[in-house]
C-alpha atoms as a PDB file:
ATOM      1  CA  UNK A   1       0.000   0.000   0.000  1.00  0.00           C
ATOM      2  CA  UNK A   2       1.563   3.123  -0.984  1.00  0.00           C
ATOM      3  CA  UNK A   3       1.944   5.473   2.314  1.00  0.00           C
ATOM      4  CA  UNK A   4       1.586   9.500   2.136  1.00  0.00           C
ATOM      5  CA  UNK A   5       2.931  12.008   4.196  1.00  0.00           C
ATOM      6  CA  UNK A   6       0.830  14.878   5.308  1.00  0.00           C
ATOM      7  CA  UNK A   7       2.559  17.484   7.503  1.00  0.00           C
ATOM      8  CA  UNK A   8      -0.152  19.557   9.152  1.00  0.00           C
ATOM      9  CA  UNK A   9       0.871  23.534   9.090  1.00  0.00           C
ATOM     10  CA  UNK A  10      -1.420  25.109  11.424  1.00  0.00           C
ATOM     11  CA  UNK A  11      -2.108  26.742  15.218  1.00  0.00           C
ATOM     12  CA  UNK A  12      -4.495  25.284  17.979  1.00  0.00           C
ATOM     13  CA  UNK A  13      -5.898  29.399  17.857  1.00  0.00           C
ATOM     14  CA  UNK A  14      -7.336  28.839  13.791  1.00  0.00           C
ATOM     15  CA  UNK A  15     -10.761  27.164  13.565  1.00  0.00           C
ATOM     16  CA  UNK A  16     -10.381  26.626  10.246  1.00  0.00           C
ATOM     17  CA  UNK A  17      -7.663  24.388  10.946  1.00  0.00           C
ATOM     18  CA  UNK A  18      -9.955  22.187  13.178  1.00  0.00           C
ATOM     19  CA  UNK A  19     -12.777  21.864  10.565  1.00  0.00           C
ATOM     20  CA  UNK A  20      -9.425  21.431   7.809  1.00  0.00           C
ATOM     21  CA  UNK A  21      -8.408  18.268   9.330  1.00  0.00           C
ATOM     22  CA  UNK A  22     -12.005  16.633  10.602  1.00  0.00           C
ATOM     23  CA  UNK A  23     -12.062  17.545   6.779  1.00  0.00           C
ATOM     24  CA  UNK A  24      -8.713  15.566   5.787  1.00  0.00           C
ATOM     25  CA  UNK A  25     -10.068  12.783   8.419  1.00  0.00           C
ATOM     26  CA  UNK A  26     -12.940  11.853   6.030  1.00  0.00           C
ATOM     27  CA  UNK A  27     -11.034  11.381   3.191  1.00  0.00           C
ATOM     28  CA  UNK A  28      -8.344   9.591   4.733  1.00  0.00           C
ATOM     29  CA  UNK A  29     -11.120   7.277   6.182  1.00  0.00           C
ATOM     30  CA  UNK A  30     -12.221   7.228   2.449  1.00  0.00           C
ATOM     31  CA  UNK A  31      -8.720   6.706   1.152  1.00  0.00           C
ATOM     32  CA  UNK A  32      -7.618   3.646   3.754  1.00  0.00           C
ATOM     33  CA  UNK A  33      -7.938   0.846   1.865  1.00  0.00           C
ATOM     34  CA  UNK A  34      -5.951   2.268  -0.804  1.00  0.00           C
ATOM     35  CA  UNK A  35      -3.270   4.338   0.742  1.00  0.00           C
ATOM     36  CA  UNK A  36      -1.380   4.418   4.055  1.00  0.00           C
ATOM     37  CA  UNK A  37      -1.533   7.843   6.176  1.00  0.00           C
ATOM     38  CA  UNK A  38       1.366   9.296   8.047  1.00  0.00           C
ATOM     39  CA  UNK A  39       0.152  12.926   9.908  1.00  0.00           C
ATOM     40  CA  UNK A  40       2.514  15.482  11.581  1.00  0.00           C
ATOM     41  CA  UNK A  41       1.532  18.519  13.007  1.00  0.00           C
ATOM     42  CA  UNK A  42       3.268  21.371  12.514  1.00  0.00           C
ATOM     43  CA  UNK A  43       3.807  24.695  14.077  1.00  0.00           C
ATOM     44  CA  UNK A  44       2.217  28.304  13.327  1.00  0.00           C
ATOM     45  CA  UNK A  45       1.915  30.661  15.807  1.00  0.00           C
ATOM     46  CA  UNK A  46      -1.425  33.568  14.493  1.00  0.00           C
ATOM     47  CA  UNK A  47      -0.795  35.433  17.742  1.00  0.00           C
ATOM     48  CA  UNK A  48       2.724  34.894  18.630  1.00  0.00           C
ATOM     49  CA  UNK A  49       2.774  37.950  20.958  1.00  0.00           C
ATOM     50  CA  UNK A  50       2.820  36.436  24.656  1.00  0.00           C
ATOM     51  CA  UNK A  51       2.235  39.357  26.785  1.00  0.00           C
ATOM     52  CA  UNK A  52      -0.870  40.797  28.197  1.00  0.00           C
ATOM     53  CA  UNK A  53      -3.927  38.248  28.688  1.00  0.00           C
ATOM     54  CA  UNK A  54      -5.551  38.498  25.219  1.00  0.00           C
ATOM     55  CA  UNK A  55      -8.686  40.101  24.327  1.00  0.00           C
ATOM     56  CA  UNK A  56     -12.312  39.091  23.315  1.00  0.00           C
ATOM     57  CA  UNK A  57     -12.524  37.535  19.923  1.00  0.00           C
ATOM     58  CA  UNK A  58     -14.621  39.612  18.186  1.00  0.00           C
ATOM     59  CA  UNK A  59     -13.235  42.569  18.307  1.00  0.00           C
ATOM     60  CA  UNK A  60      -9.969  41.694  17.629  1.00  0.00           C
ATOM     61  CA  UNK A  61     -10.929  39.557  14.763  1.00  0.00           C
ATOM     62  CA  UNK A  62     -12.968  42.971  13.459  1.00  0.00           C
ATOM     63  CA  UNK A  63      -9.874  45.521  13.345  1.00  0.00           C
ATOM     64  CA  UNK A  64      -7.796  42.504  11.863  1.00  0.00           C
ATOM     65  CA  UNK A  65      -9.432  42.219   8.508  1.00  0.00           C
ATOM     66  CA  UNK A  66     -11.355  45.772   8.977  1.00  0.00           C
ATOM     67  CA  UNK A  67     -14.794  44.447   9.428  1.00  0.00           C
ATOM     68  CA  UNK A  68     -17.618  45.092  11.453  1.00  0.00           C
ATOM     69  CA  UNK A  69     -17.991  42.957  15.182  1.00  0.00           C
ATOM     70  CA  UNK A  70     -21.432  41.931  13.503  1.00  0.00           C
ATOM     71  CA  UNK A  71     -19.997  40.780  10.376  1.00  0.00           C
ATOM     72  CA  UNK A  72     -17.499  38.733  12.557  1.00  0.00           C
ATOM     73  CA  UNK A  73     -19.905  37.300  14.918  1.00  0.00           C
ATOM     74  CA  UNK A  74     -22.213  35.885  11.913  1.00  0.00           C
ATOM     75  CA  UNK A  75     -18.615  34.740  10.366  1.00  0.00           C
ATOM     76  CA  UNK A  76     -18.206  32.778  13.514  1.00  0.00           C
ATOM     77  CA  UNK A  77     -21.516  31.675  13.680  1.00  0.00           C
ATOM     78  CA  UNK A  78     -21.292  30.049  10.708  1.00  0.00           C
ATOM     79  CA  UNK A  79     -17.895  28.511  11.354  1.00  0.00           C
ATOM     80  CA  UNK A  80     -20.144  26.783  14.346  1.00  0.00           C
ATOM     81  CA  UNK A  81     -22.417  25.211  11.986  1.00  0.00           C
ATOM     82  CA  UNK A  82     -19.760  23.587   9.887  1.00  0.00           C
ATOM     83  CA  UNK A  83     -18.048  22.548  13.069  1.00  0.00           C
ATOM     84  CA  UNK A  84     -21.060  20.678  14.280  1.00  0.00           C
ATOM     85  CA  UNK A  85     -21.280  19.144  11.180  1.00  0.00           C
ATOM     86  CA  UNK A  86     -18.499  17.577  11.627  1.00  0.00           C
ATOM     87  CA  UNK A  87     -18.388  16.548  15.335  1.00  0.00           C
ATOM     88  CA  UNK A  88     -16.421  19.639  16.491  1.00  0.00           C
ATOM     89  CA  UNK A  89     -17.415  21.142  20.076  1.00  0.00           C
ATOM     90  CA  UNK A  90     -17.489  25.024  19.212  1.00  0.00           C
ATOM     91  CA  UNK A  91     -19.930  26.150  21.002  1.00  0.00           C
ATOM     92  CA  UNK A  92     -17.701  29.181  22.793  1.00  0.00           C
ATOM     93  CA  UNK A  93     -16.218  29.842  19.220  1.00  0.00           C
ATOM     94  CA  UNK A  94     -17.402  34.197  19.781  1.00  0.00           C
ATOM     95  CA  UNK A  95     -16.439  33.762  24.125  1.00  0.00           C
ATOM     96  CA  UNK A  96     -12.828  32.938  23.750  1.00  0.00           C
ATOM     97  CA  UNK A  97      -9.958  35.652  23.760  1.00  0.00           C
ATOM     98  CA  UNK A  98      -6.814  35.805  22.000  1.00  0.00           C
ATOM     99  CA  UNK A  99      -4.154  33.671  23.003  1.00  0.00           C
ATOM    100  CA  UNK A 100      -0.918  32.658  22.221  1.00  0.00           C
ATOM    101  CA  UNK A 101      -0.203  28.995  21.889  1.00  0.00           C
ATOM    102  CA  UNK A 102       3.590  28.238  21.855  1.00  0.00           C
ATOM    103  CA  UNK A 103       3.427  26.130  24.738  1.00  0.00           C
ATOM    104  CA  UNK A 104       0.936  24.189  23.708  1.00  0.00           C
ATOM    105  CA  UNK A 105       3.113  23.536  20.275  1.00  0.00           C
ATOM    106  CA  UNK A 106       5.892  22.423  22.669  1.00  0.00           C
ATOM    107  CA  UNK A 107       3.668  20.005  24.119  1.00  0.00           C
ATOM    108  CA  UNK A 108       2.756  19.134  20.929  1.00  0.00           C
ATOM    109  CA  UNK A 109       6.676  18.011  19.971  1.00  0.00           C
ATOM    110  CA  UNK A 110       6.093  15.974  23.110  1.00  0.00           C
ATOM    111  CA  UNK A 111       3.129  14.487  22.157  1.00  0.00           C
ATOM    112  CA  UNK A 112       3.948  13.401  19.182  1.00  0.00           C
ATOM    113  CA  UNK A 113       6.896  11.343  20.806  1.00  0.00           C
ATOM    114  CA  UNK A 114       4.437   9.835  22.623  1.00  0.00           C
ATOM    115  CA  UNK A 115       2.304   9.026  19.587  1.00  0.00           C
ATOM    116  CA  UNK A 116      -0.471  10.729  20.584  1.00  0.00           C
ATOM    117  CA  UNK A 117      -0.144  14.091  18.959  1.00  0.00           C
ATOM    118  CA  UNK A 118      -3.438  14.264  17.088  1.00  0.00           C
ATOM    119  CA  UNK A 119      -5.287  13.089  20.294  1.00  0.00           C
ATOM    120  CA  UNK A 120      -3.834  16.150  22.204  1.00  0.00           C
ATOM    121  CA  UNK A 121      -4.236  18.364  19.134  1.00  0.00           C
ATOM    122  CA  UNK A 122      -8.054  17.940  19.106  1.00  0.00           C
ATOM    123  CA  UNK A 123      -8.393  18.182  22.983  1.00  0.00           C
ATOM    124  CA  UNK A 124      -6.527  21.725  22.303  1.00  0.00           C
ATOM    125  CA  UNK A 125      -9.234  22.488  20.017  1.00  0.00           C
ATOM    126  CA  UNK A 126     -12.069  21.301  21.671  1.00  0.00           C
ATOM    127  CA  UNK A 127     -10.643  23.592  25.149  1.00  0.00           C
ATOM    128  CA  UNK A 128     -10.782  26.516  23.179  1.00  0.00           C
ATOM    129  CA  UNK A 129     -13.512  26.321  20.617  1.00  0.00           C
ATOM    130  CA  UNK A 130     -15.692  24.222  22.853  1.00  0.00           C
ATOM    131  CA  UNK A 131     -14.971  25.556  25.996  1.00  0.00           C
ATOM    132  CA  UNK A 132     -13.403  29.359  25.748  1.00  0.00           C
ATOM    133  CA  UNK A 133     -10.497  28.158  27.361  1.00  0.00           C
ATOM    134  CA  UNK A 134      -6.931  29.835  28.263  1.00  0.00           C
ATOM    135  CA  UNK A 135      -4.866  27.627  25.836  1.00  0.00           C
ATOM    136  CA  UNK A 136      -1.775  29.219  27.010  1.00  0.00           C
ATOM    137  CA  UNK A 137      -2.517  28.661  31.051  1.00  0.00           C
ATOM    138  CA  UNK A 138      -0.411  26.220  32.658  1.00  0.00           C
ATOM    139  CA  UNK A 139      -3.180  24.175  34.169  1.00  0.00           C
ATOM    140  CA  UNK A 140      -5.736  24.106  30.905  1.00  0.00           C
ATOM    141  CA  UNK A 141      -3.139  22.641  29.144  1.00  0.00           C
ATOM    142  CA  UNK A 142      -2.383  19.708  31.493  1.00  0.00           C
ATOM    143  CA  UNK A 143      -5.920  19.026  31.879  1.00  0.00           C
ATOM    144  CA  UNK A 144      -6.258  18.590  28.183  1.00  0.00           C
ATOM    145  CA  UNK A 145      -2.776  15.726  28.229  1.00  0.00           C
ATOM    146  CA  UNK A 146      -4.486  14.158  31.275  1.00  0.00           C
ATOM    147  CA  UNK A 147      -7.994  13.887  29.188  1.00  0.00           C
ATOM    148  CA  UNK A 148      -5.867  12.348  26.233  1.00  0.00           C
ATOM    149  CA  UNK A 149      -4.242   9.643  28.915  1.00  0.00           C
ATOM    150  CA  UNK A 150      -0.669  11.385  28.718  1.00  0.00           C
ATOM    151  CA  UNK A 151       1.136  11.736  31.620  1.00  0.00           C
ATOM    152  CA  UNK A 152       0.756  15.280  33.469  1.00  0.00           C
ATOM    153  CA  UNK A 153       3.909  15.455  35.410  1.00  0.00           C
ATOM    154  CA  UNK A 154       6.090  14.919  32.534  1.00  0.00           C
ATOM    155  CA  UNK A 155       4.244  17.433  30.277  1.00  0.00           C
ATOM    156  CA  UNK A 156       4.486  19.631  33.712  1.00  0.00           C
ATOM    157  CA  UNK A 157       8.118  19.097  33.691  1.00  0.00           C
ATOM    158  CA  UNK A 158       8.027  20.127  29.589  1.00  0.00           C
ATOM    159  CA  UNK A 159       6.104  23.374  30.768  1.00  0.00           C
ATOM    160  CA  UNK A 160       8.524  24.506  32.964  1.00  0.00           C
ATOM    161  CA  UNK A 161      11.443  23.931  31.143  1.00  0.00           C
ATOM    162  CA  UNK A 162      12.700  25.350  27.820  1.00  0.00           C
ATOM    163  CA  UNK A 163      12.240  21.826  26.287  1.00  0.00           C
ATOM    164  CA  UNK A 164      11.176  21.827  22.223  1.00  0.00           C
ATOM    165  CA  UNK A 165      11.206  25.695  22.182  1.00  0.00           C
ATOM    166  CA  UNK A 166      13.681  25.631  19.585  1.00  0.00           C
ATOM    167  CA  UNK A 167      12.086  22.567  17.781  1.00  0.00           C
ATOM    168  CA  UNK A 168       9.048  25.082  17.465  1.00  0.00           C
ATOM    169  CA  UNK A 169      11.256  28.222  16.748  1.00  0.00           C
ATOM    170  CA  UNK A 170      12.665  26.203  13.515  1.00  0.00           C
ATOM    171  CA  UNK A 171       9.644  24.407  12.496  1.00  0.00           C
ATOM    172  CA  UNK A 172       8.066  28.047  12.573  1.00  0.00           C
ATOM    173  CA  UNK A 173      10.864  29.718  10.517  1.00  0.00           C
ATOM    174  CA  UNK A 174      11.124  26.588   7.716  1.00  0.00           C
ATOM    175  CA  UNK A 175       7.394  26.669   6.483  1.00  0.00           C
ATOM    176  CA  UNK A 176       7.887  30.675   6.993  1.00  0.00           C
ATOM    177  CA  UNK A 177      10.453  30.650   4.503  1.00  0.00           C
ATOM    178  CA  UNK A 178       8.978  28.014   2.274  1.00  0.00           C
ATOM    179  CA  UNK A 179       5.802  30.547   1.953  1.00  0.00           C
ATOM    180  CA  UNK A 180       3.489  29.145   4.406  1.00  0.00           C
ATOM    181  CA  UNK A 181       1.371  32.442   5.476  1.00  0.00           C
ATOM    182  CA  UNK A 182      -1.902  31.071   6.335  1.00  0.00           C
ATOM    183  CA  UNK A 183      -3.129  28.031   7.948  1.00  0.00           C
ATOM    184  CA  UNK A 184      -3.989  25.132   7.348  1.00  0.00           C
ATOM    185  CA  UNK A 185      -1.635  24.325   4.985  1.00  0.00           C
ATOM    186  CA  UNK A 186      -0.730  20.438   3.970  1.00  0.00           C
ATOM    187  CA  UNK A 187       2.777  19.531   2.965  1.00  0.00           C
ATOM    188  CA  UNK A 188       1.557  16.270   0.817  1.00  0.00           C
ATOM    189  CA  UNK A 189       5.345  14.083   0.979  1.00  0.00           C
ATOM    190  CA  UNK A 190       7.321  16.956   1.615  1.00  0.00           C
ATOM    191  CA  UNK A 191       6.473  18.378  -1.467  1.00  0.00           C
ATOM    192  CA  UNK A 192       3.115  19.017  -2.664  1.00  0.00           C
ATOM    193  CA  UNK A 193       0.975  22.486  -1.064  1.00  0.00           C
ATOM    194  CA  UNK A 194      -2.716  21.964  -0.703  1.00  0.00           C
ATOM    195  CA  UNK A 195      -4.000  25.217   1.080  1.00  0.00           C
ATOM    196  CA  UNK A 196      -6.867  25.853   3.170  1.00  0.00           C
ATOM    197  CA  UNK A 197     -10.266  23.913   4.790  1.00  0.00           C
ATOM    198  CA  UNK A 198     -10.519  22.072   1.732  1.00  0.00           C
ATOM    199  CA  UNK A 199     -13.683  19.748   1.055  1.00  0.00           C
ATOM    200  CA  UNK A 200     -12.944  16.132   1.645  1.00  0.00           C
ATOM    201  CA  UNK A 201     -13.919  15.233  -2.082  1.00  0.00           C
ATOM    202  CA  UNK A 202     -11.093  17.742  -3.359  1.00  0.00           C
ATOM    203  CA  UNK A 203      -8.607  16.301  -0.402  1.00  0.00           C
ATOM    204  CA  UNK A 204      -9.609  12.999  -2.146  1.00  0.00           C
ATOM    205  CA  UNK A 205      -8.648  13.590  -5.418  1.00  0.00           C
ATOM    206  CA  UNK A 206      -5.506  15.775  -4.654  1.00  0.00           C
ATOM    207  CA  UNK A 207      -4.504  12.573  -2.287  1.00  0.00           C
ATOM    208  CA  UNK A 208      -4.443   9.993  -5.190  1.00  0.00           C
ATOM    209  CA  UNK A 209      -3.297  11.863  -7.764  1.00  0.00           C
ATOM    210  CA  UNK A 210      -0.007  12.701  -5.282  1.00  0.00           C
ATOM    211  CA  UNK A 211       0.030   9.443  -4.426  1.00  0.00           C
ATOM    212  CA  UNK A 212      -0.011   7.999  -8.129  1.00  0.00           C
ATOM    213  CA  UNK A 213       2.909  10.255  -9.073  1.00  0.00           C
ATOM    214  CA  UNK A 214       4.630   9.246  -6.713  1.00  0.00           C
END
């Protein structure tokens, strides 16, 4: 069976990257009895300013792309929808402030030695979109490894250490310079671009045709 490797660009703050890969999930489900799957998360940081303690959503999403806070909130509303669709929890999508999330991509490096990065990436998710969480607090984040069956004290001891901070730094800076500048992105075997929440018919397609090339 010929195996594909999907590197995940994307941040725990993006929705769309939460509805891209319950997206890419379908497919791949799809897809497995004719190709193998091998997924990576990868690091973006939207908010990679880690001072102050954020601010509500929907006004900071409004003077980002210069839109109204009602425009936004019917954006996000709709965003919901989708999610449900899917089997997302977003039900405090327009209640959660902005937050930065580098320590939760260092526990991500972690996780994934642990092979349960995807399991902790969608209990990230669902503690911000579902419950308007502080994904950068200490304490929400080891909540989230304990719900996932990782062990807290060692993520604890990841926290409070400088462990996989350059890891991130790098991993950051290489999709950076290879012109990642929105999220999600998929790196299809290190070198095919699919970008965006893409349907999972189109992820279909795009999937076997890479995978017949190669």
């Amino acid at each position: 069976m010929t195996k594909v490797n999907i590197d995940i660009v994307s941040d725990i703050a993006c929705p769309w990257c939460a509805i891209g890969y319950k997206r890419l999930e379908k497919a791949m489900t799809e897809l497995q009895d004719e190709l193998e799957f091998d997924v990576q998360w990868r690091a973006f940081e939207l908010n990679p300013d880690s001072s102050g303690d954020g601010e509500p959503i929907l006004p900071a999403l409004a003077r980002k792309y210069g839109r109204s806070e009602e425009e936004m909130k019917a954006n996000q509303a709709q965003m919901t929808a989708i999610a449900a669709e899917l089997g997302l929890n977003f039900d405090k999508l327009q209640e959660r402030h902005t937050r930065n999330t580098f320590d939760a991509h260092r526990l991500l490096k972690w996780a994934a030695e642990q092979g349960d990065q995807t399991a902790l990436k969608l209990a990230f998710f669902e503690s911000y979109f579902g419950r308007a969480e502080n994904i950068s607090n200490t304490d929400v984040l080891l909540a989230c490894v304990e719900q996932v069956g990782l062990d807290a004290e060692e993520a604890k001891a990841v926290l409070s250490s400088n462990r996989y901070a350059d890891a991130v730094r790098e991993e950051e800076l290489r999709y950076q310079q290879a012109g990642v500048s929105a999220v999600p992105a998929y790196i299809i075997n290190q070198k095919y671009l699919i970008s965006g929440a893409q349907e999972p018919t189109v992820l279909m397609e795009a999937l076997r045709e890479i995978a017949a090339e190669s």
